[in-house]
PDB file of N, CA and C in Angstrom:
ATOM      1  N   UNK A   1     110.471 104.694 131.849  1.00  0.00           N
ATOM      2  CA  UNK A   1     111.629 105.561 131.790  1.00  0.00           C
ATOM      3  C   UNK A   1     111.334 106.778 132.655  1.00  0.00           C
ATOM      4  N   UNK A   2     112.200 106.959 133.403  1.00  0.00           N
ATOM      5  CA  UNK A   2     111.925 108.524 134.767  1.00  0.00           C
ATOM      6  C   UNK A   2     112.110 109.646 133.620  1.00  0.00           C
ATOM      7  N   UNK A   3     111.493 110.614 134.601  1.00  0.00           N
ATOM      8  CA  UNK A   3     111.814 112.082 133.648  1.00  0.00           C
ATOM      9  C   UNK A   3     113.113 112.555 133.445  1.00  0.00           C
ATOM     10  N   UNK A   4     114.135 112.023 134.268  1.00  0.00           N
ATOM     11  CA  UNK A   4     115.500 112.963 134.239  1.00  0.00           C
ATOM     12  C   UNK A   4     116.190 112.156 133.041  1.00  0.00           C
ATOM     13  N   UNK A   5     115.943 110.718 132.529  1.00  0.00           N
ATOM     14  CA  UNK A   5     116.562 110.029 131.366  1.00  0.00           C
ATOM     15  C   UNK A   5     115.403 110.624 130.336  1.00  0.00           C
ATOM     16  N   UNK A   6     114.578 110.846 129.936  1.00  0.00           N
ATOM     17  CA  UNK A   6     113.466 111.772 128.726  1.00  0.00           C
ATOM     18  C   UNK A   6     114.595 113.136 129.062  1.00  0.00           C
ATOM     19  N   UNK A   7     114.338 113.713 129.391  1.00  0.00           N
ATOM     20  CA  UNK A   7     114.966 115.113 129.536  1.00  0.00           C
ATOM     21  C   UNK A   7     116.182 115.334 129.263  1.00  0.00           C
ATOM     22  N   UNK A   8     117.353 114.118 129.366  1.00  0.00           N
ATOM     23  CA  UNK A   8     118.445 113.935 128.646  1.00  0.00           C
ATOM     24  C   UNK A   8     118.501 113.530 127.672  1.00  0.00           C
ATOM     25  N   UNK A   9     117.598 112.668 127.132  1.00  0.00           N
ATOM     26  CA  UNK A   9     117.433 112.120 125.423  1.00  0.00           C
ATOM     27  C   UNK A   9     117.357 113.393 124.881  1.00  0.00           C
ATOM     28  N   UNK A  10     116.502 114.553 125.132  1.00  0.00           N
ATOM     29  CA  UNK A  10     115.541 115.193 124.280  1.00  0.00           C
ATOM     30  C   UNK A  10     116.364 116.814 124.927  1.00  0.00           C
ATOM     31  N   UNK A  11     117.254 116.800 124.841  1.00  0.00           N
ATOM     32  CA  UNK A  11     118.699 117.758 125.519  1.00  0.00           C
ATOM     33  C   UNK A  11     118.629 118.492 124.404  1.00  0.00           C
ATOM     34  N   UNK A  12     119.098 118.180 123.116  1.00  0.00           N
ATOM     35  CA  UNK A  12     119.234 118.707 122.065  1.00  0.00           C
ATOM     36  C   UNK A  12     118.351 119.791 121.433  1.00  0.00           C
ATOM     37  N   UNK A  13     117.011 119.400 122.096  1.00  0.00           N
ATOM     38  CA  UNK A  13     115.851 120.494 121.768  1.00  0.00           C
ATOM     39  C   UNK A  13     115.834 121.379 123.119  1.00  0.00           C
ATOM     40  N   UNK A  14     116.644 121.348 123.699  1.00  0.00           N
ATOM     41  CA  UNK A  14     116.143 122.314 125.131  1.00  0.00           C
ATOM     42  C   UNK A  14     115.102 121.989 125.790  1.00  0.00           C
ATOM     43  N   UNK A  15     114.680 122.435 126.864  1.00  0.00           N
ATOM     44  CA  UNK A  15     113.808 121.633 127.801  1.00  0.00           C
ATOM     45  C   UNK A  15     112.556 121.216 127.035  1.00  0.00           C
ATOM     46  N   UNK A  16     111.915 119.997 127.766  1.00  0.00           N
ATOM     47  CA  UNK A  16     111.060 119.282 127.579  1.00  0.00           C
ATOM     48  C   UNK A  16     109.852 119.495 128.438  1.00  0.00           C
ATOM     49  N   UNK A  17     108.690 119.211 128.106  1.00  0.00           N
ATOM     50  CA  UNK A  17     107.769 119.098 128.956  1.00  0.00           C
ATOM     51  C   UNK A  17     107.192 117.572 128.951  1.00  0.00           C
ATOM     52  N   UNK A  18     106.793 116.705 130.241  1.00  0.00           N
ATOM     53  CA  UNK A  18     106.855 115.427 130.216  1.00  0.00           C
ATOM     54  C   UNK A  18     105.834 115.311 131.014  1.00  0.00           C
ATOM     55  N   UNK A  19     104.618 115.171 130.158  1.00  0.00           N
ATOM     56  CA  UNK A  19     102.323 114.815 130.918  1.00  0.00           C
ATOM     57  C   UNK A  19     101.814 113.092 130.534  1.00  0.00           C
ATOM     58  N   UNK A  20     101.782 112.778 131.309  1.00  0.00           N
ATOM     59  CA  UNK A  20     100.968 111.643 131.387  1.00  0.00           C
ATOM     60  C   UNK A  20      99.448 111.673 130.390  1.00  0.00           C
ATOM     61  N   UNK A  21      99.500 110.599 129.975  1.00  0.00           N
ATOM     62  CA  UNK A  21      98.714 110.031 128.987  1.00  0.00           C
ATOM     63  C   UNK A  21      98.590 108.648 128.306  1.00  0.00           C
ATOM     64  N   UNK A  22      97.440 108.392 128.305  1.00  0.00           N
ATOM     65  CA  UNK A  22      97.106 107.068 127.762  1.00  0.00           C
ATOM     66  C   UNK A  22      97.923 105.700 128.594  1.00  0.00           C
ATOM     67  N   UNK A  23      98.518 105.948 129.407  1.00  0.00           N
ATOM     68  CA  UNK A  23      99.371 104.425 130.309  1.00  0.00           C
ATOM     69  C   UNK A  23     100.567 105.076 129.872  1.00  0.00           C
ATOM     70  N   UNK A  24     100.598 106.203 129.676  1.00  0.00           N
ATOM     71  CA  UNK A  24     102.435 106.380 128.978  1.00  0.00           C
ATOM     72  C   UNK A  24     102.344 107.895 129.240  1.00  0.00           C
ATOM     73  N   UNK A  25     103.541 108.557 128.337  1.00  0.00           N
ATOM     74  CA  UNK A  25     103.939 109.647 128.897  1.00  0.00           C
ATOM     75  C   UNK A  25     104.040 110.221 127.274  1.00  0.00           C
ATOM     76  N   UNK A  26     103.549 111.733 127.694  1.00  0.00           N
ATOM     77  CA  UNK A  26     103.980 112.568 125.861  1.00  0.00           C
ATOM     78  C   UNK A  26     105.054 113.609 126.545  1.00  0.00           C
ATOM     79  N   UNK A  27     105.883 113.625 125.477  1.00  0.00           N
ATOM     80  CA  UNK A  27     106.909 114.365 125.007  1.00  0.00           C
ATOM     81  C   UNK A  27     107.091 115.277 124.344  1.00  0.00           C
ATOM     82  N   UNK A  28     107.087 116.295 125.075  1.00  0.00           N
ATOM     83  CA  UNK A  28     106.219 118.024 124.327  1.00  0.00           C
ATOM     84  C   UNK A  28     107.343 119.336 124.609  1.00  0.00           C
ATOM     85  N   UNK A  29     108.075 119.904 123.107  1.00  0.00           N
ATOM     86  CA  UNK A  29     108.670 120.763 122.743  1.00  0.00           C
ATOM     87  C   UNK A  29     107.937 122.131 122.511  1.00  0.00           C
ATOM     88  N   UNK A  30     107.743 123.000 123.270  1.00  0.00           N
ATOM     89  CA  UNK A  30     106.803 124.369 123.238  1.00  0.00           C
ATOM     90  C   UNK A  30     105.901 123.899 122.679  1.00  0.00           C
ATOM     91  N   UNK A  31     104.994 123.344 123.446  1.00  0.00           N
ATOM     92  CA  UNK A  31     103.285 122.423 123.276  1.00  0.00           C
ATOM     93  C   UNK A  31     103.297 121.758 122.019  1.00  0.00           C
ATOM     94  N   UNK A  32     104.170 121.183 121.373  1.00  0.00           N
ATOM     95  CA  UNK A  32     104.479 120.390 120.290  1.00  0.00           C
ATOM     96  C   UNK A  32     104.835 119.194 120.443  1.00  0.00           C
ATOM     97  N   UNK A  33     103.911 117.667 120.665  1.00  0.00           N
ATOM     98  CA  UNK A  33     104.519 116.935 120.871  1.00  0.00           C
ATOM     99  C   UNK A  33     105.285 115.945 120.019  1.00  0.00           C
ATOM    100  N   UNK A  34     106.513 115.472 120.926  1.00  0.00           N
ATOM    101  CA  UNK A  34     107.111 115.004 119.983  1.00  0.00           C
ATOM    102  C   UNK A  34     107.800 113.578 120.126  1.00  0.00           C
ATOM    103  N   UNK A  35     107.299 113.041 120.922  1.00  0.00           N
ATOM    104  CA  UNK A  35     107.474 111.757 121.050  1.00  0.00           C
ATOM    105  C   UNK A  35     106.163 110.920 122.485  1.00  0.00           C
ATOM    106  N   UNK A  36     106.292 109.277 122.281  1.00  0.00           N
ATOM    107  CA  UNK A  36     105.276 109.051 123.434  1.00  0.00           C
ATOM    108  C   UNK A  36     106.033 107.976 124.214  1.00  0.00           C
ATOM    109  N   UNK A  37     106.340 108.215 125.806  1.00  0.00           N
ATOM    110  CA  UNK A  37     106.791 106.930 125.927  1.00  0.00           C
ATOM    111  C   UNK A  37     105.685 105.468 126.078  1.00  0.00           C
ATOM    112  N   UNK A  38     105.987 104.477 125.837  1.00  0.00           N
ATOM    113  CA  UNK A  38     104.753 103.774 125.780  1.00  0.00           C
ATOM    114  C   UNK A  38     105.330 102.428 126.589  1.00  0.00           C
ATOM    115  N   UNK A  39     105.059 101.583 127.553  1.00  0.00           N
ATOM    116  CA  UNK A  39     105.796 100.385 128.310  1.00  0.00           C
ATOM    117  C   UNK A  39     106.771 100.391 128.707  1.00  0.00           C
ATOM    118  N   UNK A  40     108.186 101.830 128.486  1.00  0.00           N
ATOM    119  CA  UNK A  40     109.002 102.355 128.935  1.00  0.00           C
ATOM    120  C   UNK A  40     109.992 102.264 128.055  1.00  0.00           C
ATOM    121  N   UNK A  41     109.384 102.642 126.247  1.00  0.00           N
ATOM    122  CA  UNK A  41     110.083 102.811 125.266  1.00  0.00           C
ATOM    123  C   UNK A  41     109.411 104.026 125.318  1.00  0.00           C
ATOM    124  N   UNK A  42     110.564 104.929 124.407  1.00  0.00           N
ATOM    125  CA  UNK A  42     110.066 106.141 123.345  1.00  0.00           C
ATOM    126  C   UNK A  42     110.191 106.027 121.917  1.00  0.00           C
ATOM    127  N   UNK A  43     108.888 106.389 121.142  1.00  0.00           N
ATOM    128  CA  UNK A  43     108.418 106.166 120.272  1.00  0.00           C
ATOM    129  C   UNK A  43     108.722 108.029 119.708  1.00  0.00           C
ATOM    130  N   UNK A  44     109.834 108.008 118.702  1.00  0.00           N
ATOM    131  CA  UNK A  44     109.565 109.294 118.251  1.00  0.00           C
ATOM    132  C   UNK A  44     108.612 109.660 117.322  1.00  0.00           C
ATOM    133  N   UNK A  45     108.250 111.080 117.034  1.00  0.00           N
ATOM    134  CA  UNK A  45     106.809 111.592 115.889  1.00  0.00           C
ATOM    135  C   UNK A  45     107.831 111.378 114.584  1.00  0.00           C
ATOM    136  N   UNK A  46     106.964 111.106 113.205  1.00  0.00           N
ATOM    137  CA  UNK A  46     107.424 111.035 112.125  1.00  0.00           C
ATOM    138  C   UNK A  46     106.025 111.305 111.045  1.00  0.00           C
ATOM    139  N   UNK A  47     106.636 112.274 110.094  1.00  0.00           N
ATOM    140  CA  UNK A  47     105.621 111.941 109.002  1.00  0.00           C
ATOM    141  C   UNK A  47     106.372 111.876 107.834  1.00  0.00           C
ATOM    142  N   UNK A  48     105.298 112.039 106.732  1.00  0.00           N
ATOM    143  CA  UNK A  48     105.998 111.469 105.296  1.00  0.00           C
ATOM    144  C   UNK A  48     107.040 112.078 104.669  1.00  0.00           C
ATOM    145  N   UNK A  49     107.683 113.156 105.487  1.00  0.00           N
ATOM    146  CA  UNK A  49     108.944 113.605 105.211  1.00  0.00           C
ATOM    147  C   UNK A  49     109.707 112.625 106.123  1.00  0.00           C
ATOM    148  N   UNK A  50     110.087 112.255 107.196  1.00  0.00           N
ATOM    149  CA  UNK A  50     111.173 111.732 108.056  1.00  0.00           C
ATOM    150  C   UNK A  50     110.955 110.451 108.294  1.00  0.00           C
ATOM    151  N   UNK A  51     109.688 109.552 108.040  1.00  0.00           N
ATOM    152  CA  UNK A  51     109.119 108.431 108.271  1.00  0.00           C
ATOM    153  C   UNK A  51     110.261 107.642 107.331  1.00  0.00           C
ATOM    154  N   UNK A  52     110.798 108.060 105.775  1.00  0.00           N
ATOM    155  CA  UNK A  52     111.465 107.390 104.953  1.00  0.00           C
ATOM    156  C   UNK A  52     112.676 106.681 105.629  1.00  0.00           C
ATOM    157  N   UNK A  53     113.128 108.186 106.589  1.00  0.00           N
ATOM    158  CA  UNK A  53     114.302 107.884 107.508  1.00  0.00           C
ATOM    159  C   UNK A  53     114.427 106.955 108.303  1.00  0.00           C
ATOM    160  N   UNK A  54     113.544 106.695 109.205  1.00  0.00           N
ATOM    161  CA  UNK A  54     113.319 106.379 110.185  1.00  0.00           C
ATOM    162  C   UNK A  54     113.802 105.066 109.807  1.00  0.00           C
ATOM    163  N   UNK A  55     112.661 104.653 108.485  1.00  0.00           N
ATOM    164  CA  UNK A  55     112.964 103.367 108.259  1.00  0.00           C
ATOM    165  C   UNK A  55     113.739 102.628 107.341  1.00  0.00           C
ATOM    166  N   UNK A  56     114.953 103.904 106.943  1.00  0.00           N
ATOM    167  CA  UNK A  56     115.937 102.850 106.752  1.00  0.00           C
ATOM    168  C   UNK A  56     117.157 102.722 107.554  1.00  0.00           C
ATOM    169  N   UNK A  57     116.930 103.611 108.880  1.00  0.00           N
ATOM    170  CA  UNK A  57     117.490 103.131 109.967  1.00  0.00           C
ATOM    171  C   UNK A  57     117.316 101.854 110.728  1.00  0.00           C
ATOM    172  N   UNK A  58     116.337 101.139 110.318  1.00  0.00           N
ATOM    173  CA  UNK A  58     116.025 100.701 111.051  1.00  0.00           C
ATOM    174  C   UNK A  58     114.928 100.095 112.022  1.00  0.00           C
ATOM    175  N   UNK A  59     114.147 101.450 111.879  1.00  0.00           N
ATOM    176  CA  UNK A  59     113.367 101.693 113.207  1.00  0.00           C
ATOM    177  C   UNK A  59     111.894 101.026 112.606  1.00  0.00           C
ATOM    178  N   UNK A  60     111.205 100.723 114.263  1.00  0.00           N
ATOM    179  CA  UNK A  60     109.794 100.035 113.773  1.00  0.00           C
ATOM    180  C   UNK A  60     108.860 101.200 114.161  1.00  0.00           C
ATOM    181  N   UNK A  61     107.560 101.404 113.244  1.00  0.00           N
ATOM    182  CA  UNK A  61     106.187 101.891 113.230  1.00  0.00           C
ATOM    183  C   UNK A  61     105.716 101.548 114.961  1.00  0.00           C
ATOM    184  N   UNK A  62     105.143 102.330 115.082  1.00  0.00           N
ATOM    185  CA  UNK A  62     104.238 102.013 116.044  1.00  0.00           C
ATOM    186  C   UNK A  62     102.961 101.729 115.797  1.00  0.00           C
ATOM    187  N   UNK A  63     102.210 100.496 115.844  1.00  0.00           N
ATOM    188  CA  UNK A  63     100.835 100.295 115.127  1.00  0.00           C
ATOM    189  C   UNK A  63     100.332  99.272 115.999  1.00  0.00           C
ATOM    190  N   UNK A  64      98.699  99.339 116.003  1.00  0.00           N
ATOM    191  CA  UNK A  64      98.181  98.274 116.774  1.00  0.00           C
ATOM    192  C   UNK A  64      96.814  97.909 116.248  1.00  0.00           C
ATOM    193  N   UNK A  65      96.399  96.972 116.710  1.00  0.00           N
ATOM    194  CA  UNK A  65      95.613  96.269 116.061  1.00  0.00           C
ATOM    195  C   UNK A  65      93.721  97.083 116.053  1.00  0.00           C
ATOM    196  N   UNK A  66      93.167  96.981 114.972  1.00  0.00           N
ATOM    197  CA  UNK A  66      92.139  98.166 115.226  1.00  0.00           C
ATOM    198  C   UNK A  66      90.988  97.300 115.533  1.00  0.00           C
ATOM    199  N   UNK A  67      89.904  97.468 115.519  1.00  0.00           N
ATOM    200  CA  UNK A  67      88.408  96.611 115.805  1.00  0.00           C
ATOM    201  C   UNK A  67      88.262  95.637 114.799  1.00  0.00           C
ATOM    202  N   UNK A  68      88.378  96.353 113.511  1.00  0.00           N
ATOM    203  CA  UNK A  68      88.178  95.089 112.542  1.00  0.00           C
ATOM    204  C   UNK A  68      89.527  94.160 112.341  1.00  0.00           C
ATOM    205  N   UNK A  69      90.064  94.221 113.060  1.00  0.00           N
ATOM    206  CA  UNK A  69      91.245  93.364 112.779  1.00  0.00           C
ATOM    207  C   UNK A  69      92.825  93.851 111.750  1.00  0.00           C
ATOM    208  N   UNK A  70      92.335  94.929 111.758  1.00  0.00           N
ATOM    209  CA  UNK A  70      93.619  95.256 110.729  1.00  0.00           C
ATOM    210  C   UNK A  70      94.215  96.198 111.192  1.00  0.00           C
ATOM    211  N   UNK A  71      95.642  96.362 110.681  1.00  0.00           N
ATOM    212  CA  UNK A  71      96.670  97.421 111.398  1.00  0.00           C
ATOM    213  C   UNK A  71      96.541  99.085 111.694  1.00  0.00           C
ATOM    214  N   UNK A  72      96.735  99.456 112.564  1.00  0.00           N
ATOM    215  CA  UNK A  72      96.140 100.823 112.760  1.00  0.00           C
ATOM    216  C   UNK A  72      97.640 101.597 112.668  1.00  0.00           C
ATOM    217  N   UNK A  73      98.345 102.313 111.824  1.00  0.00           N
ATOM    218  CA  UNK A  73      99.556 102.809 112.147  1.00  0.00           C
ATOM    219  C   UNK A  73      99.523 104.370 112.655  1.00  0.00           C
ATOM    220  N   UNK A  74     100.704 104.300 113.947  1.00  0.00           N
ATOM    221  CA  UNK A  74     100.742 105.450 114.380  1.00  0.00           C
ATOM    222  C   UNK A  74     101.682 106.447 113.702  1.00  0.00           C
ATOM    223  N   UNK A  75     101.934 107.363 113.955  1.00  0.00           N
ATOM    224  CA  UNK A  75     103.280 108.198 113.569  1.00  0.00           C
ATOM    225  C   UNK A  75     103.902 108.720 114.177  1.00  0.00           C
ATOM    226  N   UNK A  76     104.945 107.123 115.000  1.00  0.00           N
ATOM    227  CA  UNK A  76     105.746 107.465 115.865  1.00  0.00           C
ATOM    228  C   UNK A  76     106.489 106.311 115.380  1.00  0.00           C
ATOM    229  N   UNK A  77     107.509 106.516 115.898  1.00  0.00           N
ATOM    230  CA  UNK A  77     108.613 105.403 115.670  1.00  0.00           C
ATOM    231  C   UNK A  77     109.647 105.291 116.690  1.00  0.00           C
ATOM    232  N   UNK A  78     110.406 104.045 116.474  1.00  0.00           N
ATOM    233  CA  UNK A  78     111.450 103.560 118.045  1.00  0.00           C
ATOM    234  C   UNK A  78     112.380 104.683 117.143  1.00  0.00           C
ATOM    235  N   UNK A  79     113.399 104.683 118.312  1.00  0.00           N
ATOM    236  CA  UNK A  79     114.482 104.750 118.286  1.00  0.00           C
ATOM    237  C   UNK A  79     115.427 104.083 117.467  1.00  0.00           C
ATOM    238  N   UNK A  80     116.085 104.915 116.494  1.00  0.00           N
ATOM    239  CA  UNK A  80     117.533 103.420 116.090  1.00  0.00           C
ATOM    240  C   UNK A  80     118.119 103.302 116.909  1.00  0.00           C
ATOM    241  N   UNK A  81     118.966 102.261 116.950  1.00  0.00           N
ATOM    242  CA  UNK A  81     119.639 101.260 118.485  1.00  0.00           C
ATOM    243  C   UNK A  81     120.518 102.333 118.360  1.00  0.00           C
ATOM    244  N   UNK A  82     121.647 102.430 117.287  1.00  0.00           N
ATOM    245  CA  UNK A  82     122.946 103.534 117.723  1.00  0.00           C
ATOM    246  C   UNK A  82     122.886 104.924 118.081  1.00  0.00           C
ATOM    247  N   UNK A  83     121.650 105.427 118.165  1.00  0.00           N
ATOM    248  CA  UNK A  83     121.656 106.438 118.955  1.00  0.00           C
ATOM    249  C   UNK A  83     121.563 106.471 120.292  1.00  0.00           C
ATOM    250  N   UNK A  84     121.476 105.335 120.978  1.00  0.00           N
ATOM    251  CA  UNK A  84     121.230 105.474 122.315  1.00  0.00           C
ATOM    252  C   UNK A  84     123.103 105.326 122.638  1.00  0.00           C
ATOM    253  N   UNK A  85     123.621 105.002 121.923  1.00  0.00           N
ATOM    254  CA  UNK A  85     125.308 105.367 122.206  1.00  0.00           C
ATOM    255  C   UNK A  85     125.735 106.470 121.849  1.00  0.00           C
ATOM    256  N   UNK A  86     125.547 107.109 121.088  1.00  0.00           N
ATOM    257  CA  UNK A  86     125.721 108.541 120.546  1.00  0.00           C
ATOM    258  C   UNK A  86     124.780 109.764 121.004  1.00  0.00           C
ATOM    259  N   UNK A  87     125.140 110.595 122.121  1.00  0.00           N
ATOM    260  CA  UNK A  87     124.391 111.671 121.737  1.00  0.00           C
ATOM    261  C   UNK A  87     124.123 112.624 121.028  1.00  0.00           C
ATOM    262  N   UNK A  88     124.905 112.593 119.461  1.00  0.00           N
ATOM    263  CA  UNK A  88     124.728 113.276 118.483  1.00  0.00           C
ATOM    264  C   UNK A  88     124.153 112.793 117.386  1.00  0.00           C
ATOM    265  N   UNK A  89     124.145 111.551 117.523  1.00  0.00           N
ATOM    266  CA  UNK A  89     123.358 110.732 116.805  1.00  0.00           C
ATOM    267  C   UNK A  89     121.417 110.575 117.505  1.00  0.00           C
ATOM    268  N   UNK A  90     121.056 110.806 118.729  1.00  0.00           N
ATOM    269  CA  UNK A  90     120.392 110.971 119.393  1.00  0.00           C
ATOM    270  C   UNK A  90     119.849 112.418 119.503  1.00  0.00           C
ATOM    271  N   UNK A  91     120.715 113.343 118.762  1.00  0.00           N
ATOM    272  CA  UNK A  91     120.047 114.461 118.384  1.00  0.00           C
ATOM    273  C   UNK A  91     119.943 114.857 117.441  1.00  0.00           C
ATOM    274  N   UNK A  92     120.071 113.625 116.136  1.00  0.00           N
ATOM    275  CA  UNK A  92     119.511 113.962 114.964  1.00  0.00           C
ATOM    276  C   UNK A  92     117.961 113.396 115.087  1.00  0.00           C
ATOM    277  N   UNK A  93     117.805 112.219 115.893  1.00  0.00           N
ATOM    278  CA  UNK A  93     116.549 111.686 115.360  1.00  0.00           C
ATOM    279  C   UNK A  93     115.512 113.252 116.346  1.00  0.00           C
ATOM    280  N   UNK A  94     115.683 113.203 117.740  1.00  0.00           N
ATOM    281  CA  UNK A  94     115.021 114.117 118.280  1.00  0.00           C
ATOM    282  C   UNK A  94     114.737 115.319 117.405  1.00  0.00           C
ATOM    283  N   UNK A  95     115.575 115.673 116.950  1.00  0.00           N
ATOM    284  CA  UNK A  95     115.544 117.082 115.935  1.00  0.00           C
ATOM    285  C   UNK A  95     114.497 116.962 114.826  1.00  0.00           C
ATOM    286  N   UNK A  96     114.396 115.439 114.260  1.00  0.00           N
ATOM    287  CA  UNK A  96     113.722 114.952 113.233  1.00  0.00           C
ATOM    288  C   UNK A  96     112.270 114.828 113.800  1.00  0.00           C
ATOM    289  N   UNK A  97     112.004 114.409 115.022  1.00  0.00           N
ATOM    290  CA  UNK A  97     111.098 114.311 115.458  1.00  0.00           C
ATOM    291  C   UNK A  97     110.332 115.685 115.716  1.00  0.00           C
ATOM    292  N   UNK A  98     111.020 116.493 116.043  1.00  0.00           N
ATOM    293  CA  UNK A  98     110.643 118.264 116.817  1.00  0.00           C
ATOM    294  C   UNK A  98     109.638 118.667 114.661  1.00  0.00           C
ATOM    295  N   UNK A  99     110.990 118.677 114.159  1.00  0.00           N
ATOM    296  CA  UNK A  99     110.468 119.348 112.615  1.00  0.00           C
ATOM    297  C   UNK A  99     109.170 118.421 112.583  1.00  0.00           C
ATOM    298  N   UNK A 100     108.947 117.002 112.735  1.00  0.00           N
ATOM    299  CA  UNK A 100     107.521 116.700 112.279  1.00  0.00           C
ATOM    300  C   UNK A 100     106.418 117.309 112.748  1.00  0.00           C
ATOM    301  N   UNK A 101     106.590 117.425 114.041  1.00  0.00           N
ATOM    302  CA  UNK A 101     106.024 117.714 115.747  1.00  0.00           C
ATOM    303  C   UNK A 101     105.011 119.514 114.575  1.00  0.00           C
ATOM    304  N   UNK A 102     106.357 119.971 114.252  1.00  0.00           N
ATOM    305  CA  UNK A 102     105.942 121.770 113.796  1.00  0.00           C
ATOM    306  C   UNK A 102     105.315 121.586 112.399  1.00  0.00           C
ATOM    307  N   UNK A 103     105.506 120.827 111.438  1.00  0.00           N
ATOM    308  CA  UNK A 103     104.804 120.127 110.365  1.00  0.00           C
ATOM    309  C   UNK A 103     103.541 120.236 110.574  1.00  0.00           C
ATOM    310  N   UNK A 104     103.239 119.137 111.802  1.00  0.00           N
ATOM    311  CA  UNK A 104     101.747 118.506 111.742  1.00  0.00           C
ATOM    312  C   UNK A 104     100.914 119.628 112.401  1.00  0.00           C
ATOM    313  N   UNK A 105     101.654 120.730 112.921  1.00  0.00           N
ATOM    314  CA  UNK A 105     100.902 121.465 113.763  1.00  0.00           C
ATOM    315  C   UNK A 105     100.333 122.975 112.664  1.00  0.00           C
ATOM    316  N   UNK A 106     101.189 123.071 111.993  1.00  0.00           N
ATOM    317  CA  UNK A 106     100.949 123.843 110.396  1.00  0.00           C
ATOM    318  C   UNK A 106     100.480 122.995 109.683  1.00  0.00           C
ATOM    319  N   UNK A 107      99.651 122.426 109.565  1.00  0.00           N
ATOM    320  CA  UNK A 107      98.572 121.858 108.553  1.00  0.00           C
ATOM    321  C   UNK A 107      97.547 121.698 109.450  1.00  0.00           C
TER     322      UNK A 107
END
């Protein structure tokens, strides 16, 4: 995904900052990041406040497989599909994502 489609997803929070990392790209709200693109999805941040959300939208975990064989989960999550038609619906999850982003950074 180019920077000028990230920078329009993530509209709702005001500008973005968009750094390369890991084969993908982070998604950073005043040095808060808040989403990763990863194969040329974005994976928004979630924790155990918004994670509930996430998933009864819908949306899948981001997790991968660890050394010993068992699931490693991240705390990020897709997108629900109907926000990519809605940009107000597309700026609830972003918004949801920013509050985790300031969460994890206060603890």
């Amino acid at each position: 995904m180019d920077t000028a489609a990230i920078e329009e997803m993530f509209s709702a929070l005001g500008p973005v900052t968009i750094k390369r990392m890991f084969g993908g790209k982070g998604v950073y709200r005043l040095g808060s990041i808040v989403a990763v693109e990863f194969h040329g999805e974005i994976l928004l941040k979630a924790d155990d406040v918004s994670a509930p959300e996430f998933e009864a939208a819908g949306a899948r975990r981001w997790s991968y497989e660890g050394k010993k064989g068992k699931a490693v989960n991240m705390p990020y999550w897709s997108i629900p599909e109907d926000a990519f038609d809605d940009p107000e619906i597309m700026a609830h999850w972003v918004r949801l994502a920013y509050a985790a982003a300031l969460r994890s950074n206060a603890s």
